[in-house]
PDB file of N, CA and C in Angstrom:
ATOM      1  N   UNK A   1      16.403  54.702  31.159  1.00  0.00           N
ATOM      2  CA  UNK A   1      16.618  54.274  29.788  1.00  0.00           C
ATOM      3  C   UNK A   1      15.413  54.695  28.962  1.00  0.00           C
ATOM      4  N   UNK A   2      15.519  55.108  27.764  1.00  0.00           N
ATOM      5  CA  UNK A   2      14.455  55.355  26.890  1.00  0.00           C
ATOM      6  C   UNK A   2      13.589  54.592  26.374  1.00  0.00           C
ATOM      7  N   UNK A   3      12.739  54.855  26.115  1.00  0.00           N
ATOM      8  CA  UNK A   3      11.916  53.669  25.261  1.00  0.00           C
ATOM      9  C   UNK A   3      12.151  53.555  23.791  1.00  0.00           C
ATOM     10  N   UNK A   4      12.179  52.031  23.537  1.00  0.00           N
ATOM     11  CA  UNK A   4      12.044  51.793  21.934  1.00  0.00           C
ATOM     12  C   UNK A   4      11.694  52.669  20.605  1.00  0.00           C
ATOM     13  N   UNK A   5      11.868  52.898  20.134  1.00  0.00           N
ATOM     14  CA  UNK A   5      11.091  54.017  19.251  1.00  0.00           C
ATOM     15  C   UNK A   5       9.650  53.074  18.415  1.00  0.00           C
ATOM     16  N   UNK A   6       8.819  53.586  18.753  1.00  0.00           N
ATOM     17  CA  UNK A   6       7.397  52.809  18.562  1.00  0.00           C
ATOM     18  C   UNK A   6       7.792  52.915  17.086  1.00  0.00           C
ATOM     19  N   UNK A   7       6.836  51.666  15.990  1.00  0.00           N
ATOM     20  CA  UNK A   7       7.270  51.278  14.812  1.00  0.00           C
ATOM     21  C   UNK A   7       8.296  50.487  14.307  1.00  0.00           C
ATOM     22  N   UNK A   8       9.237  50.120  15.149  1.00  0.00           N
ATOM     23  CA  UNK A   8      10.643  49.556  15.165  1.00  0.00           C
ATOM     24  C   UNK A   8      10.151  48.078  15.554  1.00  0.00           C
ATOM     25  N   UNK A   9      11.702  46.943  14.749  1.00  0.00           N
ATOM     26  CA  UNK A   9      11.488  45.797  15.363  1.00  0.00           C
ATOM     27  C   UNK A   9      12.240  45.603  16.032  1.00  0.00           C
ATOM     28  N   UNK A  10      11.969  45.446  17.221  1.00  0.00           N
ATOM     29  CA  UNK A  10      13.060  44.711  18.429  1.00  0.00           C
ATOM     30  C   UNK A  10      13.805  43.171  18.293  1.00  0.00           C
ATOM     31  N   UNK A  11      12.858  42.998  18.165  1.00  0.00           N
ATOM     32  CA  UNK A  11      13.183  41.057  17.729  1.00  0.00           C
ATOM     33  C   UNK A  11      13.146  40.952  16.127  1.00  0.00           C
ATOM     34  N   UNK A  12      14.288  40.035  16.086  1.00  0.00           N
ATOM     35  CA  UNK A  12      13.278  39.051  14.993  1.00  0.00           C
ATOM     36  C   UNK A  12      14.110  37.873  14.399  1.00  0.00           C
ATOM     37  N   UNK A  13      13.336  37.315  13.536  1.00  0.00           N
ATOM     38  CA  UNK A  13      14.038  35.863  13.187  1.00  0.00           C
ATOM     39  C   UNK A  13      13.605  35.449  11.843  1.00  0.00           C
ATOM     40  N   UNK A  14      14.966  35.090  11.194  1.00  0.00           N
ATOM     41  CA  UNK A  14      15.056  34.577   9.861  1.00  0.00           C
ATOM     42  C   UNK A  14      16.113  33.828   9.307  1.00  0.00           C
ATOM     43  N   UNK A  15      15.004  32.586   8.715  1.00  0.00           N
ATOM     44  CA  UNK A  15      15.949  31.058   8.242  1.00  0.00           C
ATOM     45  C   UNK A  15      16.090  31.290   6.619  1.00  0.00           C
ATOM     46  N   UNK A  16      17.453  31.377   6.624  1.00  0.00           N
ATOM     47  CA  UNK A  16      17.957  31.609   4.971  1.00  0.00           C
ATOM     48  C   UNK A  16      18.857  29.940   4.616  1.00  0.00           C
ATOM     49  N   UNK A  17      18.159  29.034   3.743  1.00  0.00           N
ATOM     50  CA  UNK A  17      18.779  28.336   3.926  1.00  0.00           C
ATOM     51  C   UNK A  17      18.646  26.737   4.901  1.00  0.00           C
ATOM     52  N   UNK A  18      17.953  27.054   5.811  1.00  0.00           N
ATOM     53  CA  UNK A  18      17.702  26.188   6.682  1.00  0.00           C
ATOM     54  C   UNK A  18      18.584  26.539   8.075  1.00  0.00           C
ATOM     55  N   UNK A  19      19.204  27.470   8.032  1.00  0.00           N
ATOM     56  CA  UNK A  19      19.614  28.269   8.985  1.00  0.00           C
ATOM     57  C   UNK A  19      18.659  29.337   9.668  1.00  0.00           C
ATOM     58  N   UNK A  20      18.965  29.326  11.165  1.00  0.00           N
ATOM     59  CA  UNK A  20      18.010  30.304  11.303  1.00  0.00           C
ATOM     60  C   UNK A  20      19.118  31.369  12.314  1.00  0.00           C
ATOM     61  N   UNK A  21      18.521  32.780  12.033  1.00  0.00           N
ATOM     62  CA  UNK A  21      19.276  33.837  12.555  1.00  0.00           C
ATOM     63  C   UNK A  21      18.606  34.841  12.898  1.00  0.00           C
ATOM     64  N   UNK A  22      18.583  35.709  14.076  1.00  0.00           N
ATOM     65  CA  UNK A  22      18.057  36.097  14.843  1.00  0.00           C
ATOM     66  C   UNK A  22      18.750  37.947  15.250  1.00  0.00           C
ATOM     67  N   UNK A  23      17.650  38.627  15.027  1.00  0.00           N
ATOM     68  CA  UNK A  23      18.206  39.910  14.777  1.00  0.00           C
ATOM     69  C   UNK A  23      17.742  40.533  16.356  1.00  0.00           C
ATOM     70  N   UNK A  24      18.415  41.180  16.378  1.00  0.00           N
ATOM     71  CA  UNK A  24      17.824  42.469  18.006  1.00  0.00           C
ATOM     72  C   UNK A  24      18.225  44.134  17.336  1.00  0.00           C
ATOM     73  N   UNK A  25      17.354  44.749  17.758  1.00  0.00           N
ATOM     74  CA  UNK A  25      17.487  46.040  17.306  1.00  0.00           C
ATOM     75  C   UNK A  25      16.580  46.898  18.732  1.00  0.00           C
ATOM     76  N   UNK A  26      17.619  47.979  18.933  1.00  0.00           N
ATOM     77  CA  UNK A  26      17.465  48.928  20.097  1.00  0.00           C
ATOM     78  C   UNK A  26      17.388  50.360  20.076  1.00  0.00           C
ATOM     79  N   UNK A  27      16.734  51.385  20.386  1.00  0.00           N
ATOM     80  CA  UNK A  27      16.962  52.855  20.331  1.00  0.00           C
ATOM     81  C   UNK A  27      17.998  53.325  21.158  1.00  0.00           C
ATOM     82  N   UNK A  28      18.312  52.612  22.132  1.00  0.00           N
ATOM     83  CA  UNK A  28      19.341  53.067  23.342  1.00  0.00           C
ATOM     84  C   UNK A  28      20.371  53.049  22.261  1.00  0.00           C
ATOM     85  N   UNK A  29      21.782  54.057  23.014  1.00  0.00           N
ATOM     86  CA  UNK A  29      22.989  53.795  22.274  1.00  0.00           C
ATOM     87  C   UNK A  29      23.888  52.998  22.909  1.00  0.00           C
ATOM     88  N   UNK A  30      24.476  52.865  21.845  1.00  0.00           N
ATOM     89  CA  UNK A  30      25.707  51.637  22.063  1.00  0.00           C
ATOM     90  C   UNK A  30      26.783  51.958  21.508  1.00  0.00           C
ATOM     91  N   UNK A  31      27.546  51.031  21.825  1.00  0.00           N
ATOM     92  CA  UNK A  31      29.325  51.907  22.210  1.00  0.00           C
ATOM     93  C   UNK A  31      29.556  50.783  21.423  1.00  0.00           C
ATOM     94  N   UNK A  32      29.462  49.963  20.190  1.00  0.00           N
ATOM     95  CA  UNK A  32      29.735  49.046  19.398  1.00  0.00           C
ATOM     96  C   UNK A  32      29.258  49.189  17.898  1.00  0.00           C
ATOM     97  N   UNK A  33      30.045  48.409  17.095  1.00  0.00           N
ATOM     98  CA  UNK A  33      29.553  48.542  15.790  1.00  0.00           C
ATOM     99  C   UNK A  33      29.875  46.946  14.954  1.00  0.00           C
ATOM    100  N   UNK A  34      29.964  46.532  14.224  1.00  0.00           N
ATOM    101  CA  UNK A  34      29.863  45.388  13.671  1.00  0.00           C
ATOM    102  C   UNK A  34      31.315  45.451  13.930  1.00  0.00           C
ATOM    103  N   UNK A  35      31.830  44.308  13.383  1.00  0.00           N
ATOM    104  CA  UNK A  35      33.194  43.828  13.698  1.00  0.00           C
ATOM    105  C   UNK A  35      33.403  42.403  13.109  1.00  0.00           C
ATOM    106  N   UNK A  36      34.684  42.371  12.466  1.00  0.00           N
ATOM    107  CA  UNK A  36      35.214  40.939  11.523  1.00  0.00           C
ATOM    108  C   UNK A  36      35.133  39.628  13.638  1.00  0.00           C
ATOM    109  N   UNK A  37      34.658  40.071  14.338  1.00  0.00           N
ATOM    110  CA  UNK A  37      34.558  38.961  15.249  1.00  0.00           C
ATOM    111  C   UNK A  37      33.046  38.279  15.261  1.00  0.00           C
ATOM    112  N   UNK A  38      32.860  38.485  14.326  1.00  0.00           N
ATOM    113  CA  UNK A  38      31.173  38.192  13.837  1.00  0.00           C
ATOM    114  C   UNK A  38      31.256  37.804  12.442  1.00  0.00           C
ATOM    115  N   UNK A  39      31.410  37.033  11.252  1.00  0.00           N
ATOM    116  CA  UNK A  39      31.594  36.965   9.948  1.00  0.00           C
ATOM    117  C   UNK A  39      30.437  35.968   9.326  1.00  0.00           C
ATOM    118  N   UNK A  40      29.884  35.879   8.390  1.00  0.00           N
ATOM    119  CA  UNK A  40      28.861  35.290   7.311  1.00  0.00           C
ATOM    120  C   UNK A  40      30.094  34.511   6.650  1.00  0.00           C
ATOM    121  N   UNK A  41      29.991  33.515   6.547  1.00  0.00           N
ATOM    122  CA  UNK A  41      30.550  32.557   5.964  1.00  0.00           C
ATOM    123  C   UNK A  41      29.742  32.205   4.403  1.00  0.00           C
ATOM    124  N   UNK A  42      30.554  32.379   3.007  1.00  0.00           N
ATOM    125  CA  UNK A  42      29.954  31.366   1.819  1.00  0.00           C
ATOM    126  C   UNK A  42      30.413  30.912   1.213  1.00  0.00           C
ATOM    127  N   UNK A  43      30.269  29.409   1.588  1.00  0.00           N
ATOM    128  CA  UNK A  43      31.061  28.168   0.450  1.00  0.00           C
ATOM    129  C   UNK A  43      29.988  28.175  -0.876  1.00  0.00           C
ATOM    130  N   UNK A  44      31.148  28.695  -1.494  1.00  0.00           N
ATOM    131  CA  UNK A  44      31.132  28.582  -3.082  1.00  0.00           C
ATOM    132  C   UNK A  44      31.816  26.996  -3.865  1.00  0.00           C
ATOM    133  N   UNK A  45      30.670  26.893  -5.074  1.00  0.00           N
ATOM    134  CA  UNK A  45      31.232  25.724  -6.047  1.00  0.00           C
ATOM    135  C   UNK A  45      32.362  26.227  -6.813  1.00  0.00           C
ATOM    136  N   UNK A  46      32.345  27.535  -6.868  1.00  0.00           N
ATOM    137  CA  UNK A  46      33.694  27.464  -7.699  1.00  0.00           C
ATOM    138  C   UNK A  46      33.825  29.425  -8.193  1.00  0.00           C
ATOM    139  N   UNK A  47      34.763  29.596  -9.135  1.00  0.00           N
ATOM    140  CA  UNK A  47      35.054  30.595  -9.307  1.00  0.00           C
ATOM    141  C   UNK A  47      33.683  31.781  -9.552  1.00  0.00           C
ATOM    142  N   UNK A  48      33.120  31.803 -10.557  1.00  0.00           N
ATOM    143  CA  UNK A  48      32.393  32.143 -11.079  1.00  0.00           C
ATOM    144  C   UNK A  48      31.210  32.447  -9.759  1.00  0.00           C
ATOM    145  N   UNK A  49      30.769  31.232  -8.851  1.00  0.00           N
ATOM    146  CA  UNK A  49      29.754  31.640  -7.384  1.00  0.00           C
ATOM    147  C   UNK A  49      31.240  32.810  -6.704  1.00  0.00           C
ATOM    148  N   UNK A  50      32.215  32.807  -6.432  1.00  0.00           N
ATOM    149  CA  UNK A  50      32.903  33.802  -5.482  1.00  0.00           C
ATOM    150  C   UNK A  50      32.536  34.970  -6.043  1.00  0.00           C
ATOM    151  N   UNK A  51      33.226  35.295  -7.584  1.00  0.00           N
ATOM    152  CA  UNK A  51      32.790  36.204  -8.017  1.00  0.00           C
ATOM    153  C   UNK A  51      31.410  37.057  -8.110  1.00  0.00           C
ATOM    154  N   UNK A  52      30.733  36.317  -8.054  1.00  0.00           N
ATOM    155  CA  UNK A  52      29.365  36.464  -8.018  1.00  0.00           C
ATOM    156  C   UNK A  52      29.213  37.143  -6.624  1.00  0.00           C
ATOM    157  N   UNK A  53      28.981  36.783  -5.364  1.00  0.00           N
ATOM    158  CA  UNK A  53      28.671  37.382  -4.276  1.00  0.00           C
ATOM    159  C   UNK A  53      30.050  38.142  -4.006  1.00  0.00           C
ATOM    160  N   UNK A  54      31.214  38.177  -4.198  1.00  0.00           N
ATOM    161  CA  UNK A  54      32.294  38.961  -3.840  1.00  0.00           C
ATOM    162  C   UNK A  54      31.488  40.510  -4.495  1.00  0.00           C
ATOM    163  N   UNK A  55      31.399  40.503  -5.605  1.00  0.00           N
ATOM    164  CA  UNK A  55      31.224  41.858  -6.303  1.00  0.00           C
ATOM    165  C   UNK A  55      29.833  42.228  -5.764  1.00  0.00           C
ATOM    166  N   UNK A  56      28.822  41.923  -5.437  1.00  0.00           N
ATOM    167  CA  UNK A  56      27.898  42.245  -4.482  1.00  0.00           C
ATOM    168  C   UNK A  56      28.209  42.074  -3.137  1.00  0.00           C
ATOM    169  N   UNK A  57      29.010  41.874  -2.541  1.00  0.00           N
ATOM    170  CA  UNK A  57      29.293  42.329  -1.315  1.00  0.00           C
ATOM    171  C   UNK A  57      29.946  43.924  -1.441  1.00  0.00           C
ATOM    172  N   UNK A  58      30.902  43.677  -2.299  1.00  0.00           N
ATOM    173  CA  UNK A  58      31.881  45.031  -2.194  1.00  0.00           C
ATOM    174  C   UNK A  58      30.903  46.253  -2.996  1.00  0.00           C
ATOM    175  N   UNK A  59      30.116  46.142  -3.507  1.00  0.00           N
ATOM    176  CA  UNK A  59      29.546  46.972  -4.343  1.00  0.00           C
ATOM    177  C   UNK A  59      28.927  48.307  -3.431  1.00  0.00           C
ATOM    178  N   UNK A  60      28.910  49.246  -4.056  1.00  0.00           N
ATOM    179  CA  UNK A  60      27.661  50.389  -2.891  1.00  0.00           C
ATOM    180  C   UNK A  60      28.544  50.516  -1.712  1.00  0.00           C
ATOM    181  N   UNK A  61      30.343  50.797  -1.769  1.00  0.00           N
ATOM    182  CA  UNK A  61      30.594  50.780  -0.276  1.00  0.00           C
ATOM    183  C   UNK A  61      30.900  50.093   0.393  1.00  0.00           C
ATOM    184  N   UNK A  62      31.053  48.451   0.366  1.00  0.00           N
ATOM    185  CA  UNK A  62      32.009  47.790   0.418  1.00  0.00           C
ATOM    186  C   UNK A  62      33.169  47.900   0.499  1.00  0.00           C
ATOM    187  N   UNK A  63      33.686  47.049   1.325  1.00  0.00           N
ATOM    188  CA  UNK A  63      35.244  46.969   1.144  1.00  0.00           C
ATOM    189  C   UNK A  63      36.001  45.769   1.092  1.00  0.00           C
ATOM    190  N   UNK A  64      37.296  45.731   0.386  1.00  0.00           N
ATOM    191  CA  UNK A  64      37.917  43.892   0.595  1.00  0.00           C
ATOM    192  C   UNK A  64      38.803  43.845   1.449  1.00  0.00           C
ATOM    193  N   UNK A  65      38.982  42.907   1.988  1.00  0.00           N
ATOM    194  CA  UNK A  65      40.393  42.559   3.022  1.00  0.00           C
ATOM    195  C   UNK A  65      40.822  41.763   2.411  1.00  0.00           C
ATOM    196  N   UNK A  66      42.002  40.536   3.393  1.00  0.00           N
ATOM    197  CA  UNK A  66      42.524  39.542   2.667  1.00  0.00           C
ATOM    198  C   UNK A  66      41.797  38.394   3.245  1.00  0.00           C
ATOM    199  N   UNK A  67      42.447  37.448   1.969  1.00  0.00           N
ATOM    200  CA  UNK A  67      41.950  36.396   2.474  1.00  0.00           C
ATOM    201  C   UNK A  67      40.534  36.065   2.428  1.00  0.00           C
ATOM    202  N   UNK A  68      40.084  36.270   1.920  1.00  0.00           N
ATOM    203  CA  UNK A  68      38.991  36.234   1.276  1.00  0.00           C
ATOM    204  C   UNK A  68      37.595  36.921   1.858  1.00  0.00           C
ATOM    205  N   UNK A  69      38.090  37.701   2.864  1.00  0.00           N
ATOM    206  CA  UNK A  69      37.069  38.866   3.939  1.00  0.00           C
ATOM    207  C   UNK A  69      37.153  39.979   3.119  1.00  0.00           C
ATOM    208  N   UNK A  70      36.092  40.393   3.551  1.00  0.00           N
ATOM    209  CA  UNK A  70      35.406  41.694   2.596  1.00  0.00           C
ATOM    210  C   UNK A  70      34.136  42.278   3.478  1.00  0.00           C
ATOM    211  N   UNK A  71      33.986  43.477   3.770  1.00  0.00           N
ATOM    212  CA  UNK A  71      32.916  44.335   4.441  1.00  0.00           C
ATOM    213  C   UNK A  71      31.895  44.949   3.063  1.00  0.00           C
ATOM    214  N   UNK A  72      30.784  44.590   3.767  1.00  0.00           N
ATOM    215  CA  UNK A  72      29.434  45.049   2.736  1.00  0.00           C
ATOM    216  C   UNK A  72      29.217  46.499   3.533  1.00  0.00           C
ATOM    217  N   UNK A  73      27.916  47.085   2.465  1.00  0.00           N
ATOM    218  CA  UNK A  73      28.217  48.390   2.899  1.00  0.00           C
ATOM    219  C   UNK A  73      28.007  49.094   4.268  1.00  0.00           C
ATOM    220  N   UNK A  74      27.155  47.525   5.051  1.00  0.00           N
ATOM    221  CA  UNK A  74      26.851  48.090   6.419  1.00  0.00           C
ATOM    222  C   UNK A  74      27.393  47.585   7.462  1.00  0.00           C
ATOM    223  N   UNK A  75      29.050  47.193   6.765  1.00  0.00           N
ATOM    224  CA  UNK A  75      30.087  46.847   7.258  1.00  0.00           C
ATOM    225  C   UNK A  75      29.835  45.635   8.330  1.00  0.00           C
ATOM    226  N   UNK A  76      29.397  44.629   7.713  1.00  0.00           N
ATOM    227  CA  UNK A  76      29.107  43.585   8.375  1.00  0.00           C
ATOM    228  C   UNK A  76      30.342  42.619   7.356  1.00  0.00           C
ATOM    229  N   UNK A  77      30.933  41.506   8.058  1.00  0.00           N
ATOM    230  CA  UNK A  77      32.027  40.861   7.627  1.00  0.00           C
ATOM    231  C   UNK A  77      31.238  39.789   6.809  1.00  0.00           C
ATOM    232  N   UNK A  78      32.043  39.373   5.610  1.00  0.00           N
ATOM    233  CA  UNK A  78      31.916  38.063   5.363  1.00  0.00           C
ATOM    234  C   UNK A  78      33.238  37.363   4.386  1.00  0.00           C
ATOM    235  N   UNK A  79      33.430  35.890   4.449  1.00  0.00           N
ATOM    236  CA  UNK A  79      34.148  35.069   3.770  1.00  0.00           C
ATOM    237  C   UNK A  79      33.742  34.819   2.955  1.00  0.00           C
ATOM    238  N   UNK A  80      34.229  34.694   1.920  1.00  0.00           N
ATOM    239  CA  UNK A  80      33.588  34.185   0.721  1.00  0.00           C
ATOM    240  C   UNK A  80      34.829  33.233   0.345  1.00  0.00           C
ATOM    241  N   UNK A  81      34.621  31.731   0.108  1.00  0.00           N
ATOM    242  CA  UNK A  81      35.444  31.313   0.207  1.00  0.00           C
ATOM    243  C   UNK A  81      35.039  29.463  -0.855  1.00  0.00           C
ATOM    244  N   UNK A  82      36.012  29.309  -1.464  1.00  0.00           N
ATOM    245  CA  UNK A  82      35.245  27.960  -2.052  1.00  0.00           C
ATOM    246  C   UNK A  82      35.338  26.713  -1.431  1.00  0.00           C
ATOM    247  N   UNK A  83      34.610  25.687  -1.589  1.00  0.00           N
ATOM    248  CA  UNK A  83      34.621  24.600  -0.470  1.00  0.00           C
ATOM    249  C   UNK A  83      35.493  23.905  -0.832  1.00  0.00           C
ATOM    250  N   UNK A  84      36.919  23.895  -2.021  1.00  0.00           N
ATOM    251  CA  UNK A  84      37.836  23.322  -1.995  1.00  0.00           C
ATOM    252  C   UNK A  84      38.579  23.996  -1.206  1.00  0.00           C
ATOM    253  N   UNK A  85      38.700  25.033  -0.329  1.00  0.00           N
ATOM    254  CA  UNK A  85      39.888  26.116   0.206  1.00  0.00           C
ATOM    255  C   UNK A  85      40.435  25.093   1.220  1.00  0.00           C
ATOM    256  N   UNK A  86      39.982  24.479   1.976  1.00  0.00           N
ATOM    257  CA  UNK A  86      40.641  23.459   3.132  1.00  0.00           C
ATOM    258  C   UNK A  86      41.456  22.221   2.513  1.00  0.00           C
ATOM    259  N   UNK A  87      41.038  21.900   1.761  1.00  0.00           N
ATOM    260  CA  UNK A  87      42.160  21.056   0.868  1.00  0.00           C
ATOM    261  C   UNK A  87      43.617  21.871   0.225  1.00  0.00           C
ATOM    262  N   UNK A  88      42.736  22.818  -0.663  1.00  0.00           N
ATOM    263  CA  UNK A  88      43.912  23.413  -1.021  1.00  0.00           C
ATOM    264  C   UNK A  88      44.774  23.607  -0.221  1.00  0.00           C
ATOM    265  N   UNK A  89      44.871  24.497   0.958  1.00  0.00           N
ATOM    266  CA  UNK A  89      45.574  25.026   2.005  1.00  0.00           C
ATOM    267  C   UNK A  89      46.655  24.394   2.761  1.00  0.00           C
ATOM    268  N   UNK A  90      46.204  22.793   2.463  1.00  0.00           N
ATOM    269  CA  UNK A  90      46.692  22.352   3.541  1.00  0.00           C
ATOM    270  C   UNK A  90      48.350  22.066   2.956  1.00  0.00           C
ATOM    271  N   UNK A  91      48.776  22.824   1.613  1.00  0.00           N
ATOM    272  CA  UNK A  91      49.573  22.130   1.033  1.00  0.00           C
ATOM    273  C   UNK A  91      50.276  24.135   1.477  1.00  0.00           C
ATOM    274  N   UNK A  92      51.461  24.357   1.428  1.00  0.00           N
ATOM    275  CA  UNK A  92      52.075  25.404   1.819  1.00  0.00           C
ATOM    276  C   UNK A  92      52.254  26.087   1.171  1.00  0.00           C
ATOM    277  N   UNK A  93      52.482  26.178  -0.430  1.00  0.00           N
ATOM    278  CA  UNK A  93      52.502  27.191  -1.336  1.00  0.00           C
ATOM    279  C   UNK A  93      51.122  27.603  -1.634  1.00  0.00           C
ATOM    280  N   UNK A  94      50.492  26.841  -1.810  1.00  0.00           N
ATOM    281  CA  UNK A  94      48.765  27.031  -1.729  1.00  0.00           C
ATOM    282  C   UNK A  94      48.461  27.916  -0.686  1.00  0.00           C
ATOM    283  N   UNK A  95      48.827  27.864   0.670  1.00  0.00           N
ATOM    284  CA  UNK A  95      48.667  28.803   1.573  1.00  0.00           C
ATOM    285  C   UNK A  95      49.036  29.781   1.760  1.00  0.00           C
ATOM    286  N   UNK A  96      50.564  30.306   1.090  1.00  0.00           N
ATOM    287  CA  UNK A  96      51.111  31.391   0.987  1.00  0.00           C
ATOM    288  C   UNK A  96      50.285  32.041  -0.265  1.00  0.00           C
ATOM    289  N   UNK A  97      49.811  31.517  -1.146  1.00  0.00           N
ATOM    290  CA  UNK A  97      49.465  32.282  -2.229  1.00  0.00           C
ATOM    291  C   UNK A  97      48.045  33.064  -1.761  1.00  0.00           C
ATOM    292  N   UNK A  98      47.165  32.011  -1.049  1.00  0.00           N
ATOM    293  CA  UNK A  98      46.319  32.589  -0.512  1.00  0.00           C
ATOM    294  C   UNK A  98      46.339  33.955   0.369  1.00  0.00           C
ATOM    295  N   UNK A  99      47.327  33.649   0.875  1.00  0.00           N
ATOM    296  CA  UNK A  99      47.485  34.440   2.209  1.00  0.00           C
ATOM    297  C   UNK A  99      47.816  36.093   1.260  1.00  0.00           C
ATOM    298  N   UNK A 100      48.233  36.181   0.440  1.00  0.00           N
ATOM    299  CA  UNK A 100      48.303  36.950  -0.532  1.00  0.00           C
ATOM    300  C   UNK A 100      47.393  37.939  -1.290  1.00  0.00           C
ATOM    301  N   UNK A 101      46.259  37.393  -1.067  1.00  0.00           N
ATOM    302  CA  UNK A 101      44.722  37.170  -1.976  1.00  0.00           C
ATOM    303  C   UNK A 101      43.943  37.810  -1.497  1.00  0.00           C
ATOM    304  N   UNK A 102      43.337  38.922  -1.653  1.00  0.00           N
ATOM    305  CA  UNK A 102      42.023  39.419  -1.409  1.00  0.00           C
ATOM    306  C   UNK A 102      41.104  38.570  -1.583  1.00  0.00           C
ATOM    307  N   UNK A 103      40.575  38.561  -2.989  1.00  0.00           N
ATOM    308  CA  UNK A 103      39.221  37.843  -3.079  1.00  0.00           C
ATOM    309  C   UNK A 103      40.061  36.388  -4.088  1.00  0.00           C
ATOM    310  N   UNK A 104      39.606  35.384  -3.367  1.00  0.00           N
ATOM    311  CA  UNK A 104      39.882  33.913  -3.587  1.00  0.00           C
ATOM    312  C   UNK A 104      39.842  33.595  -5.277  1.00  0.00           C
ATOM    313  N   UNK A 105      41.442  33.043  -5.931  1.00  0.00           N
ATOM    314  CA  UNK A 105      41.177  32.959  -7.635  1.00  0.00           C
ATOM    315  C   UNK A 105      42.131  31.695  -7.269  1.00  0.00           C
ATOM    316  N   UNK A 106      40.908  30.941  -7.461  1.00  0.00           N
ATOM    317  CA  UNK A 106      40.855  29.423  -7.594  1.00  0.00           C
ATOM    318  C   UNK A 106      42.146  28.989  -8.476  1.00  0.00           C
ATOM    319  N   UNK A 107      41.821  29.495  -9.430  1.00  0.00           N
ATOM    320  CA  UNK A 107      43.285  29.076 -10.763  1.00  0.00           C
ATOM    321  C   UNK A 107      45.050  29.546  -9.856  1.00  0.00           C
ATOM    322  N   UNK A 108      45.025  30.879  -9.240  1.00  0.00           N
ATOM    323  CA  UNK A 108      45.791  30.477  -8.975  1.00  0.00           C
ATOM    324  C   UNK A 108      46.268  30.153  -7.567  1.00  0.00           C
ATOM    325  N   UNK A 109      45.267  29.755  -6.814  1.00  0.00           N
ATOM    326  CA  UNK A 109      45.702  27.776  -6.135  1.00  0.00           C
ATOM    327  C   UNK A 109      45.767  26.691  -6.475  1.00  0.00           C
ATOM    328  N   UNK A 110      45.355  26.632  -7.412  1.00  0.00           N
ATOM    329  CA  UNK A 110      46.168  25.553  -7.943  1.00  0.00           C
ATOM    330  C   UNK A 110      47.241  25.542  -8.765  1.00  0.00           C
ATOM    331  N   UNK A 111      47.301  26.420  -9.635  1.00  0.00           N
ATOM    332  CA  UNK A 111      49.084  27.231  -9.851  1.00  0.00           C
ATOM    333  C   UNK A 111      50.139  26.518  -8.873  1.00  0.00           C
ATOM    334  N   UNK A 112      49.769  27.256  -7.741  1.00  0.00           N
ATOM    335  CA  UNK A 112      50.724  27.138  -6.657  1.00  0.00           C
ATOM    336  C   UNK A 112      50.923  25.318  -6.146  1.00  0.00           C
ATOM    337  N   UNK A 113      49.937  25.196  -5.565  1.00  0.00           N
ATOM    338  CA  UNK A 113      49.240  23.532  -5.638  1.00  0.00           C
ATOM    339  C   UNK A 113      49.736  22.721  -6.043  1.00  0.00           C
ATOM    340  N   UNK A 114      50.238  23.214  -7.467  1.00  0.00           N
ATOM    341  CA  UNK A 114      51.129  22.237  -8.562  1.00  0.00           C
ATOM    342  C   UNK A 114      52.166  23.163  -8.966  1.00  0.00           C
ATOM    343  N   UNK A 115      53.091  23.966  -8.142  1.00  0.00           N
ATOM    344  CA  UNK A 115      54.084  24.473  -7.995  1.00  0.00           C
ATOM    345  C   UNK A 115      54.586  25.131  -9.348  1.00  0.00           C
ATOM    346  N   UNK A 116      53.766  25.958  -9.892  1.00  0.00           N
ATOM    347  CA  UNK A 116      53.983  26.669 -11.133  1.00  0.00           C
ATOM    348  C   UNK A 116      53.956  27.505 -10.321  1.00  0.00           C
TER     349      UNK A 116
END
């Protein structure tokens, strides 16, 4: 096996939040690449916070999925999602509408919610 490429960090660790998360980085190759089985989760207060990190996620190369997943440009997954979404959901037109939805528009779950 090769060695590290000197200058590089192998380890490392960083609390965003009061979370802490922990990086590894290798010169060897690998037969893997990021993948939605790994996702960044962000509960948002409301429309305006989704929007906000949605359009900086997707920006530079990004991409959206549904449901409120979206790949940044170094195709690492994340949700962006508001912390009413588990309430909403639990009601069935609310869930179909979602299920519908790229990036999460609050207004219309509750549209649906209240069956307009």
């Amino acid at each position: 096996m090769e060695p590290d490429k000197e200058g590089t960090v192998m380890h490392g660790a960083v609390t965003l939040a009061g979370q802490e998360f922990f990086t590894m980085d290798s010169a060897r190759m690998h037969r893997f690449s990021f993948s939605e089985g790994v996702s960044f989760i962000i509960d948002c207060e409301d429309q305006q916070e989704i929007d906000y990190f949605w359009d900086r996620l997707i920006a530079d190369g990004g991409t959206e999925s549904m449901c409120s997943w979206c790949k940044d440009k170094y195709g690492v997954s994340w949700q962006v999602i508001p912390r009413t979404l588990p309430r909403l959901i639990k009601n069935e037109s609310a869930m179909q509408a979602m299920l519908q939805m790229k990036r999460i528009v609050l207004a219309d779950l509750e549209k649906a919610l209240a069956g307009k």
